[in-house]
C-alpha atoms as a PDB file:
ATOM      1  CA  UNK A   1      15.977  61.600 -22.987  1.00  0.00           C
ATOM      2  CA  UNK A   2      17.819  59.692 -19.876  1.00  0.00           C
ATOM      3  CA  UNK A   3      15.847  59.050 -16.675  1.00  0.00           C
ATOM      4  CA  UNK A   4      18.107  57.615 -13.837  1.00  0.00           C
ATOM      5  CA  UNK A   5      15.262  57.973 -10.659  1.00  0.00           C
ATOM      6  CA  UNK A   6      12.763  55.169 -10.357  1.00  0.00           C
ATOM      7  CA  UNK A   7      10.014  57.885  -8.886  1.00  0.00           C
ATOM      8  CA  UNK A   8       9.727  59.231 -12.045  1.00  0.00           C
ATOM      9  CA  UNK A   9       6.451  59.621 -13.579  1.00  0.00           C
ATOM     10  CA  UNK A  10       6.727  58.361 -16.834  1.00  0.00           C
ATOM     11  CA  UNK A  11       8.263  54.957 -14.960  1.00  0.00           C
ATOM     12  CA  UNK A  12       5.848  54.935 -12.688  1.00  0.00           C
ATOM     13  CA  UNK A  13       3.199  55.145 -15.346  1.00  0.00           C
ATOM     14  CA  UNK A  14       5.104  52.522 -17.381  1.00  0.00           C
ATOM     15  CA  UNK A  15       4.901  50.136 -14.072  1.00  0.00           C
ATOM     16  CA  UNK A  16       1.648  50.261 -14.040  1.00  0.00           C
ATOM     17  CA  UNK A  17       0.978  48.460 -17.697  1.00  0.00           C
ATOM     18  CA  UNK A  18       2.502  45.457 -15.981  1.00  0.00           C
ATOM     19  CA  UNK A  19      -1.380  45.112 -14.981  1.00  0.00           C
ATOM     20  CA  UNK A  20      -4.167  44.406 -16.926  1.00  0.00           C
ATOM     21  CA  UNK A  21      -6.207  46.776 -15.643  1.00  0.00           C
ATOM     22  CA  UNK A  22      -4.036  49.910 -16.355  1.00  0.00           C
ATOM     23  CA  UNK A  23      -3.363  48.678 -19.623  1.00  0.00           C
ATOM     24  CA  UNK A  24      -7.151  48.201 -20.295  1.00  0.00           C
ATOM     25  CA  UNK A  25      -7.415  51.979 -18.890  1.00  0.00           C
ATOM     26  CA  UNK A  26      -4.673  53.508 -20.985  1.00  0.00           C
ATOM     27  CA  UNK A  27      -4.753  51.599 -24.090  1.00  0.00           C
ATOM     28  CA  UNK A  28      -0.682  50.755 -23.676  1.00  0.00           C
ATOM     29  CA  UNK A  29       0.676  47.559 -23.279  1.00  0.00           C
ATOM     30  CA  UNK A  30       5.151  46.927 -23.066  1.00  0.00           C
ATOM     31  CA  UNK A  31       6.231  44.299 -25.264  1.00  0.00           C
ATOM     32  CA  UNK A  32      10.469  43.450 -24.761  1.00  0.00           C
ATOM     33  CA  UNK A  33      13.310  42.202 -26.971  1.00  0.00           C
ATOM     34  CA  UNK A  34      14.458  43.906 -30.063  1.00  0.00           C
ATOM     35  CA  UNK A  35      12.489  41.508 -32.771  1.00  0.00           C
ATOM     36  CA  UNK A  36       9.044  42.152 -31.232  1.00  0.00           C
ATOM     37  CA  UNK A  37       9.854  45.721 -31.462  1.00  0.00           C
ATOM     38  CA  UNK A  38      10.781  45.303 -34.872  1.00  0.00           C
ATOM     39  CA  UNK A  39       7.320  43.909 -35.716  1.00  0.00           C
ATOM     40  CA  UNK A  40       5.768  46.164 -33.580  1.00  0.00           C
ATOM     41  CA  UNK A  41       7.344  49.360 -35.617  1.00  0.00           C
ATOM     42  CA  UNK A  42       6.331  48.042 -38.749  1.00  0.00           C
ATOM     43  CA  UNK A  43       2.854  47.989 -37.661  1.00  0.00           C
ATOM     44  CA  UNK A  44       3.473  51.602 -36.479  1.00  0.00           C
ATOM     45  CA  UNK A  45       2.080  50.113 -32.998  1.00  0.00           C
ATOM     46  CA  UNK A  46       5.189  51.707 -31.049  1.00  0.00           C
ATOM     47  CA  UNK A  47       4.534  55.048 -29.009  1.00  0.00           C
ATOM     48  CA  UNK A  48       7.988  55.100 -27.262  1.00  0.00           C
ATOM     49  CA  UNK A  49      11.379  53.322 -26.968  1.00  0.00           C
ATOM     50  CA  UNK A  50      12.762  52.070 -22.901  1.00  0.00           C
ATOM     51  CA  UNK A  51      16.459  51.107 -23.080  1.00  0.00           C
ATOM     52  CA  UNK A  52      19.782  50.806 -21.484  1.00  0.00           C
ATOM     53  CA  UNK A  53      21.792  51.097 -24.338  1.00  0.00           C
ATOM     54  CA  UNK A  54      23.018  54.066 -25.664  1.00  0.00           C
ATOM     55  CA  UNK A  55      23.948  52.505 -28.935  1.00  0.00           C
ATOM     56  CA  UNK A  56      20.815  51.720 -29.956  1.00  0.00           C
ATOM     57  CA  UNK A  57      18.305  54.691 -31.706  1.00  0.00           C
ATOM     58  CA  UNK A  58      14.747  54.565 -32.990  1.00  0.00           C
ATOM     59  CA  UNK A  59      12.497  56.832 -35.071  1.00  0.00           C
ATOM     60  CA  UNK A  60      10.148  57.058 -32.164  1.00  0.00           C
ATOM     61  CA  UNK A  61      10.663  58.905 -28.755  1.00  0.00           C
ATOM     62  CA  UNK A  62      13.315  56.968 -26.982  1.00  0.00           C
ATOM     63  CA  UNK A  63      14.096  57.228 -23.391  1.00  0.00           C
ATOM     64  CA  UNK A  64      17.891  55.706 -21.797  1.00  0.00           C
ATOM     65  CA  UNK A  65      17.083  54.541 -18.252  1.00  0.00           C
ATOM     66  CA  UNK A  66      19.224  52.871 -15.886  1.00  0.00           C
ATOM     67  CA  UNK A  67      19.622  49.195 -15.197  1.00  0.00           C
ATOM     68  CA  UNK A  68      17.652  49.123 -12.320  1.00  0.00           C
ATOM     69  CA  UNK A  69      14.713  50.912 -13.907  1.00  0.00           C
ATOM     70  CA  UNK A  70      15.045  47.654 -16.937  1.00  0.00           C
ATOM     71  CA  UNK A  71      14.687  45.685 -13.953  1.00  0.00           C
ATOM     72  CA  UNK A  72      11.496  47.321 -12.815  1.00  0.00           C
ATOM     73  CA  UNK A  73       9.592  47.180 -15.881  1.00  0.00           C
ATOM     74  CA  UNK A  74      10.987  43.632 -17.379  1.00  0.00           C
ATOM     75  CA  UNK A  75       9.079  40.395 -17.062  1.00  0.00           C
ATOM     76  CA  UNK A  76      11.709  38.005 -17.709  1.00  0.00           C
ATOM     77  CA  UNK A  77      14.431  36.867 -15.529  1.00  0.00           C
ATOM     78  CA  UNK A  78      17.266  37.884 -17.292  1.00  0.00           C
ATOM     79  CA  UNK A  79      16.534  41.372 -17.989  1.00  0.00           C
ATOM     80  CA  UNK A  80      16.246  43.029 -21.375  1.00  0.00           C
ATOM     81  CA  UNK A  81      17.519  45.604 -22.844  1.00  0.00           C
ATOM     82  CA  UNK A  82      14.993  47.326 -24.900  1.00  0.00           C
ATOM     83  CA  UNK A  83      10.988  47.942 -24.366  1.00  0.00           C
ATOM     84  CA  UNK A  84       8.681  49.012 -26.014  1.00  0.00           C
ATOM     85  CA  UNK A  85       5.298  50.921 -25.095  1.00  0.00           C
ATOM     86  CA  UNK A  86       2.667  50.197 -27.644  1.00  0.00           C
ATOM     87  CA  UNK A  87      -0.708  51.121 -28.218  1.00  0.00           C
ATOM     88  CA  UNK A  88      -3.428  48.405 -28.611  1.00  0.00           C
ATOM     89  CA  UNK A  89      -4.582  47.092 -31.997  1.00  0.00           C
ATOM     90  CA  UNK A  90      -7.664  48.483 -33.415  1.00  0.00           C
ATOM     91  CA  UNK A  91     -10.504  46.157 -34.123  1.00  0.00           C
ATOM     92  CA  UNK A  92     -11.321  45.793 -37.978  1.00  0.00           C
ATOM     93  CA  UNK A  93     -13.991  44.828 -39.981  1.00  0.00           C
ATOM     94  CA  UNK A  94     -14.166  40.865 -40.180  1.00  0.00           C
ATOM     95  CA  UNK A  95     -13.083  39.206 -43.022  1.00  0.00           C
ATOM     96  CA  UNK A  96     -11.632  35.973 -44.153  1.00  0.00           C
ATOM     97  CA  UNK A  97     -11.957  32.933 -41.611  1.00  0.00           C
ATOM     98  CA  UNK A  98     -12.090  33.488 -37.748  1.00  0.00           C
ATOM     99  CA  UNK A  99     -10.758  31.272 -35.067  1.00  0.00           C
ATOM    100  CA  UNK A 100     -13.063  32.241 -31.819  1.00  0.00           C
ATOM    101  CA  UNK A 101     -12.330  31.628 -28.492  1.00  0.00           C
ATOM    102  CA  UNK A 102     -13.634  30.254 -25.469  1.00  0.00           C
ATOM    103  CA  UNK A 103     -12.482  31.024 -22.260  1.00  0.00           C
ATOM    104  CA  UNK A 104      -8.665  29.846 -23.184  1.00  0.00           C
ATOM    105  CA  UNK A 105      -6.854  30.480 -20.179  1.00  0.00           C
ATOM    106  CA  UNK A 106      -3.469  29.433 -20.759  1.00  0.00           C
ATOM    107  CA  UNK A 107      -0.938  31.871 -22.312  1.00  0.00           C
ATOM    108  CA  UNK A 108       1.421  29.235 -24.706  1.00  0.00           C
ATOM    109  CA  UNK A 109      -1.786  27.832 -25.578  1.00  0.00           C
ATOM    110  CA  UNK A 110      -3.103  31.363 -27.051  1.00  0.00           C
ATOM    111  CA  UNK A 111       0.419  32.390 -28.537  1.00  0.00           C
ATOM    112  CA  UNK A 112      -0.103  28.747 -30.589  1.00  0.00           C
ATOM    113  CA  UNK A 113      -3.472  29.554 -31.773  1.00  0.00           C
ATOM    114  CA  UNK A 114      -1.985  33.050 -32.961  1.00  0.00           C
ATOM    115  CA  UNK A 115       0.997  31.793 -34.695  1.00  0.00           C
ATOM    116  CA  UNK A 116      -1.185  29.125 -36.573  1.00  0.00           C
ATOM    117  CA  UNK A 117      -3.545  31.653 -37.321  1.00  0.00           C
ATOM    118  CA  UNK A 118      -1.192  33.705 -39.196  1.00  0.00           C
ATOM    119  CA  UNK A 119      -0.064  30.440 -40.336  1.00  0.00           C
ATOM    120  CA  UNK A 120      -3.136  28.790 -41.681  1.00  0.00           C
ATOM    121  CA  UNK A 121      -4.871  32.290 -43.170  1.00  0.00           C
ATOM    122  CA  UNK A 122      -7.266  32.828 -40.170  1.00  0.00           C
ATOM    123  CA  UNK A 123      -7.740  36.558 -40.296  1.00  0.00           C
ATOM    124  CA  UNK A 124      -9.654  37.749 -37.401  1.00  0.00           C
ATOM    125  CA  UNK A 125      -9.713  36.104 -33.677  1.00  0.00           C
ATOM    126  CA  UNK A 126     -12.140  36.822 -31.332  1.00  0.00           C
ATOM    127  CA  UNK A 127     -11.909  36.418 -27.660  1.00  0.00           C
ATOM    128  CA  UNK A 128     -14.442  35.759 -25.274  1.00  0.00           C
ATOM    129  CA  UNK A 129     -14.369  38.238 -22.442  1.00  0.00           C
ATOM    130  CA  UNK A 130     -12.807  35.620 -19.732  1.00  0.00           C
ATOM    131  CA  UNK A 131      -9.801  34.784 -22.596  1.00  0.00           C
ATOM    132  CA  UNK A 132      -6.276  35.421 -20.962  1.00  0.00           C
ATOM    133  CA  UNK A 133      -5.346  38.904 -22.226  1.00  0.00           C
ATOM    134  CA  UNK A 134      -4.211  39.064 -25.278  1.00  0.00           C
ATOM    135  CA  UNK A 135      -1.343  41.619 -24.235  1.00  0.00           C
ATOM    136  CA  UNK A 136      -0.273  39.614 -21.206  1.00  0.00           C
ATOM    137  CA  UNK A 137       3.654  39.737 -22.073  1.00  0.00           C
ATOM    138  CA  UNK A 138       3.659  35.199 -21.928  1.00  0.00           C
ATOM    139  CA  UNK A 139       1.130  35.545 -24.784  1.00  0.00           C
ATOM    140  CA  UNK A 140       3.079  38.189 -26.583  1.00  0.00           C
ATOM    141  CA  UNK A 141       6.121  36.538 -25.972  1.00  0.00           C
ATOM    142  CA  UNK A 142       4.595  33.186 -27.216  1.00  0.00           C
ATOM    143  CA  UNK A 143       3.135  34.787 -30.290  1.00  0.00           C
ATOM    144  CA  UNK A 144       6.794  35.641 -31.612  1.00  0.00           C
ATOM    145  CA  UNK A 145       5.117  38.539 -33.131  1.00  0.00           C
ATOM    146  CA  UNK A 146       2.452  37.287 -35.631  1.00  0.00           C
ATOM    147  CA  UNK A 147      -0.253  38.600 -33.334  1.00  0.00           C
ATOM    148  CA  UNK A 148       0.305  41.894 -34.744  1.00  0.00           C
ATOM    149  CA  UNK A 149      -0.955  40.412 -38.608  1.00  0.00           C
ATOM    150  CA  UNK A 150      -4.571  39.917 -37.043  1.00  0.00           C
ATOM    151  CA  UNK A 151      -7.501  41.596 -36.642  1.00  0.00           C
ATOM    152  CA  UNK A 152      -8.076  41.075 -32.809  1.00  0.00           C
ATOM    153  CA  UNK A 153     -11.918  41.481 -30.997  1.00  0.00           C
ATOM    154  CA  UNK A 154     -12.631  40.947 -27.585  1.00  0.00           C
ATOM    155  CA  UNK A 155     -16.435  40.715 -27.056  1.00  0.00           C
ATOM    156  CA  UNK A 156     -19.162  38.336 -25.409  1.00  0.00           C
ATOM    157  CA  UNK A 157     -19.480  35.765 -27.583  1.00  0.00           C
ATOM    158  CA  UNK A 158     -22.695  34.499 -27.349  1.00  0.00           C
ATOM    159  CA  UNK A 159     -24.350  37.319 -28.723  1.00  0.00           C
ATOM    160  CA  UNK A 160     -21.448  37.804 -31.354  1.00  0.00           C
ATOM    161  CA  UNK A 161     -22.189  34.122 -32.852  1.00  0.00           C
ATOM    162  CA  UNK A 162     -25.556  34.827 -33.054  1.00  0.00           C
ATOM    163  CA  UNK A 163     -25.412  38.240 -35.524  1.00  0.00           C
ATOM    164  CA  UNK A 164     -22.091  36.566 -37.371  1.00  0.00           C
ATOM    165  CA  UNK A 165     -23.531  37.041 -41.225  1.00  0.00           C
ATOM    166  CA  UNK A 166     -24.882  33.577 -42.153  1.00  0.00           C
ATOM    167  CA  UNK A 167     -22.196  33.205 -44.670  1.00  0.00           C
ATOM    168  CA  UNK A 168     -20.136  31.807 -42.174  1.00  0.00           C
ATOM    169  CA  UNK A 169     -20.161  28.462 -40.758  1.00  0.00           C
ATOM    170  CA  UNK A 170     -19.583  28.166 -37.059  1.00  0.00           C
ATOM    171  CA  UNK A 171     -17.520  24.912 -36.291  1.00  0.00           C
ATOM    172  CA  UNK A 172     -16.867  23.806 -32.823  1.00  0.00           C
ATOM    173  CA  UNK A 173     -15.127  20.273 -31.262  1.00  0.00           C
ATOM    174  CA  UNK A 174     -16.941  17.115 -30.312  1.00  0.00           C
ATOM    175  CA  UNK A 175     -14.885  14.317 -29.780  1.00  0.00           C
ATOM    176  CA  UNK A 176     -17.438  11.954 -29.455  1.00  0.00           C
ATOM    177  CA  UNK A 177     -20.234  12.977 -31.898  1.00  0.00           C
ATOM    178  CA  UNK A 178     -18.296  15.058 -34.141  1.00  0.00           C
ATOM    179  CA  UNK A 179     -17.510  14.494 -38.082  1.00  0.00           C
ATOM    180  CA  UNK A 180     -14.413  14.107 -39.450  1.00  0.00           C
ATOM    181  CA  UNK A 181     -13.036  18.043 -40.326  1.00  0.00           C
ATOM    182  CA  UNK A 182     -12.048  17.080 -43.363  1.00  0.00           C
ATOM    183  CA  UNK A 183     -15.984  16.981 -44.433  1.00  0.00           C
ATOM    184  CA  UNK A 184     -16.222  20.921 -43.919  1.00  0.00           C
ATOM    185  CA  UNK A 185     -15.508  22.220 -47.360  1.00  0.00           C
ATOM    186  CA  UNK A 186     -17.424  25.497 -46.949  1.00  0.00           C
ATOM    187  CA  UNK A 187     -15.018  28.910 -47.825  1.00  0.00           C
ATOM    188  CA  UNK A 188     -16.190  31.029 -44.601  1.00  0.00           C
ATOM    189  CA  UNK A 189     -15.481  29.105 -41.709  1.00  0.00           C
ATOM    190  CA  UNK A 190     -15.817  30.290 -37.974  1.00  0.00           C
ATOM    191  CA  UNK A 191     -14.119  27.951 -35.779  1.00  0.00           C
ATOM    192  CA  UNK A 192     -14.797  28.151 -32.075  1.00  0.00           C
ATOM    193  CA  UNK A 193     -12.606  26.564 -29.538  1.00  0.00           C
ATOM    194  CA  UNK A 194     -13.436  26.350 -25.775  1.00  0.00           C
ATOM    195  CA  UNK A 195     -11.306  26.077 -22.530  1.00  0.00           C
ATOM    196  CA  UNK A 196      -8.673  24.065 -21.796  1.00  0.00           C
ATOM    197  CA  UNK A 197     -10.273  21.783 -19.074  1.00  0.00           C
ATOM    198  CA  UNK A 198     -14.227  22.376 -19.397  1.00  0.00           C
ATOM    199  CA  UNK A 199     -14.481  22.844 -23.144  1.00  0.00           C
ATOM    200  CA  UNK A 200     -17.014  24.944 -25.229  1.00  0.00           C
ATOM    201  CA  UNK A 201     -19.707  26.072 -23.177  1.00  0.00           C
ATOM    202  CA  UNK A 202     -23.190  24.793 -23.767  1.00  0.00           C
ATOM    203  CA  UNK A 203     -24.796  27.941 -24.759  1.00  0.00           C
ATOM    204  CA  UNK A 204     -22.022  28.345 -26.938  1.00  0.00           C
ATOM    205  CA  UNK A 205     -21.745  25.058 -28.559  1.00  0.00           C
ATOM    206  CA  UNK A 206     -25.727  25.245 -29.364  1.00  0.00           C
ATOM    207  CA  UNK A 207     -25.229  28.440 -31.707  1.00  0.00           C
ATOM    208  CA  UNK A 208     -22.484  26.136 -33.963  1.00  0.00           C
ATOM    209  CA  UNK A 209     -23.904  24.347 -36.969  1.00  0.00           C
ATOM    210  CA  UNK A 210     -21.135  21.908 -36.923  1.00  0.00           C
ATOM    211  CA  UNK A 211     -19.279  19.752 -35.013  1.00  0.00           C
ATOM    212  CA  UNK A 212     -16.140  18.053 -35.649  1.00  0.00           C
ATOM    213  CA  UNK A 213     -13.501  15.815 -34.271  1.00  0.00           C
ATOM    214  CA  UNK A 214      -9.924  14.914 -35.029  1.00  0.00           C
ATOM    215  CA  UNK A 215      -9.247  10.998 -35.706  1.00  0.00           C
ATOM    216  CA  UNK A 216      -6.951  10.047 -33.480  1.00  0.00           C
ATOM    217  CA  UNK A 217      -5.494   6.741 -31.849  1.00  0.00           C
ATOM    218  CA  UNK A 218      -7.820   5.234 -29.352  1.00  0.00           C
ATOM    219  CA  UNK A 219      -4.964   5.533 -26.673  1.00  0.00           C
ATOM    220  CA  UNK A 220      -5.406   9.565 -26.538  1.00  0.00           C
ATOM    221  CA  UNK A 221      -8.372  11.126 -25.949  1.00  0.00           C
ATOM    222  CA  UNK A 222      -8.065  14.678 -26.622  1.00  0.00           C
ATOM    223  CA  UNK A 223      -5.433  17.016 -27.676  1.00  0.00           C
ATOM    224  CA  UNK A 224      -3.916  19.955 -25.936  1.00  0.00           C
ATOM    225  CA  UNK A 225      -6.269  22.743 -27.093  1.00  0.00           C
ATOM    226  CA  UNK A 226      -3.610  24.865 -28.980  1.00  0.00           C
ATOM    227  CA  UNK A 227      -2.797  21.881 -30.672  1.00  0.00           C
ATOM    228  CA  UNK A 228      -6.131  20.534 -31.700  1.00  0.00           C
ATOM    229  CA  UNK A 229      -6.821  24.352 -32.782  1.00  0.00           C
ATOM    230  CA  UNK A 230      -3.881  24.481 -34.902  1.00  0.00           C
ATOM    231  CA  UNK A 231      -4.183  21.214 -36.176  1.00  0.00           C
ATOM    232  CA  UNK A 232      -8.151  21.837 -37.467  1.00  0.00           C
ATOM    233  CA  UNK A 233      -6.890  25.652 -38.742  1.00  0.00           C
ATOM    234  CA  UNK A 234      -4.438  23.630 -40.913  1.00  0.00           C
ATOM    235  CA  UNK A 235      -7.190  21.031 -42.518  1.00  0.00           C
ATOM    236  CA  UNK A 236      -9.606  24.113 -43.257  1.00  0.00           C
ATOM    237  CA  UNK A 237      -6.511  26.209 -44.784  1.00  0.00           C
ATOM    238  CA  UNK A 238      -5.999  22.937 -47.364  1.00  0.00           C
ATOM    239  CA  UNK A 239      -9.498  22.171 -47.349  1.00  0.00           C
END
């Protein structure tokens, strides 16, 4: 189907999933560039094709818009040439070890902490309710795909560490009284890491039966918090 007019409905409706809030409303979220897509469709995630380029053809509804509609919907500078509307992961039973979040705010820092999940066999992440959106297009972008391989929850956290199943053990950072990670041998880990300036919460560091630190020179302090995530996800994943 080929839409030329920018007051079209469907665009209009596809504007709107530039915002959080419409894409909380209708479930949707755009993700751009021709390998995300790729993952996307193999998940079976895709509900329609945007493009500019006549050449290209999909299995799903596909609509050929002009360049100045791209423009509209694109969040990069220079343009793409495909989009694709998706609808949001479903939440899944949890399984396997989770990586749970604090209040991360920045979007590279979440796209790490996705990709190492994948990476490092960390099944299931869970977001605290104040955790940058997970379908912000920086954190999909970042993600290079791999954040459609996880089971993804966004909930309140507090209450969600205190009914995990007591086979897990919950993990958090302590640079100054923590133990080494490489002491935490148990299978089911839940690792919780908090903001990138404040840290874990109180409240939530309380509920954690652990905590652990990364040695490190004496020179730096702390890590960047996608790094110190990935970095512990990597010395539970070879234990």
């Amino acid at each position: 189907m080929e839409i030329t007019s920018s007051s079209n409905e469907k665009v209009k409706a596809w504007q709107k999933l530039k915002q959080k809030k419409y894409r909380d409303l209708e479930g949707l979220f755009l993700i751009e560039d021709e390998h995300l897509i790729s993952e996307a469709l193999n998940h079976h995630l895709v509900k329609e094709i945007i493009t500019n380029d006549s050449s290209l053809t999909y299995s799903v509804p596909t609509y050929y818009v002009s360049e100045h509609i791209m423009k509209l919907l694109t969040d990069q500078v220079s343009g793409a040439k495909v989009i694709g509307v998706c609808e949001k992961m479903k939440e899944k039973e949890i399984k396997g070890n989770l990586i749970i979040l604090d209040n991360i705010q920045d979007p590279g820092n979440l796209g790490t902490i996705i990709r190492s999940a994948v990476a490092f066999n960390f099944e299931t992440l869970v977001l605290s309710s104040e955790t940058v959106d997970i379908y912000n297009p920086k954190v999909i972008r970042a993600t290079e795909g791999m954040l459609f391989n996880l089971n993804i929850i966004r909930t309140d956290i507090v209450p969600f560490l205190k009914n995990l199943d007591s086979t897990y053990l919950k993990v958090t950072t302590d640079v100054k009284k923590g133990k080494d990670i490489k002491e935490i041998k148990e299978e089911n880990i839940a690792l919780v890491i908090g903001n990138e300036g404040q840290g874990v919460r109180e409240e939530v560091a309380s509920l954690c039966d652990e905590k652990v630190h990364l040695e490190m020179t004496k020179i730096c302090e702390s890590l960047n918090a996608g790094v110190s995530a990935s970095i512990l996800m990597y010395e539970v994943f070879h234990g």
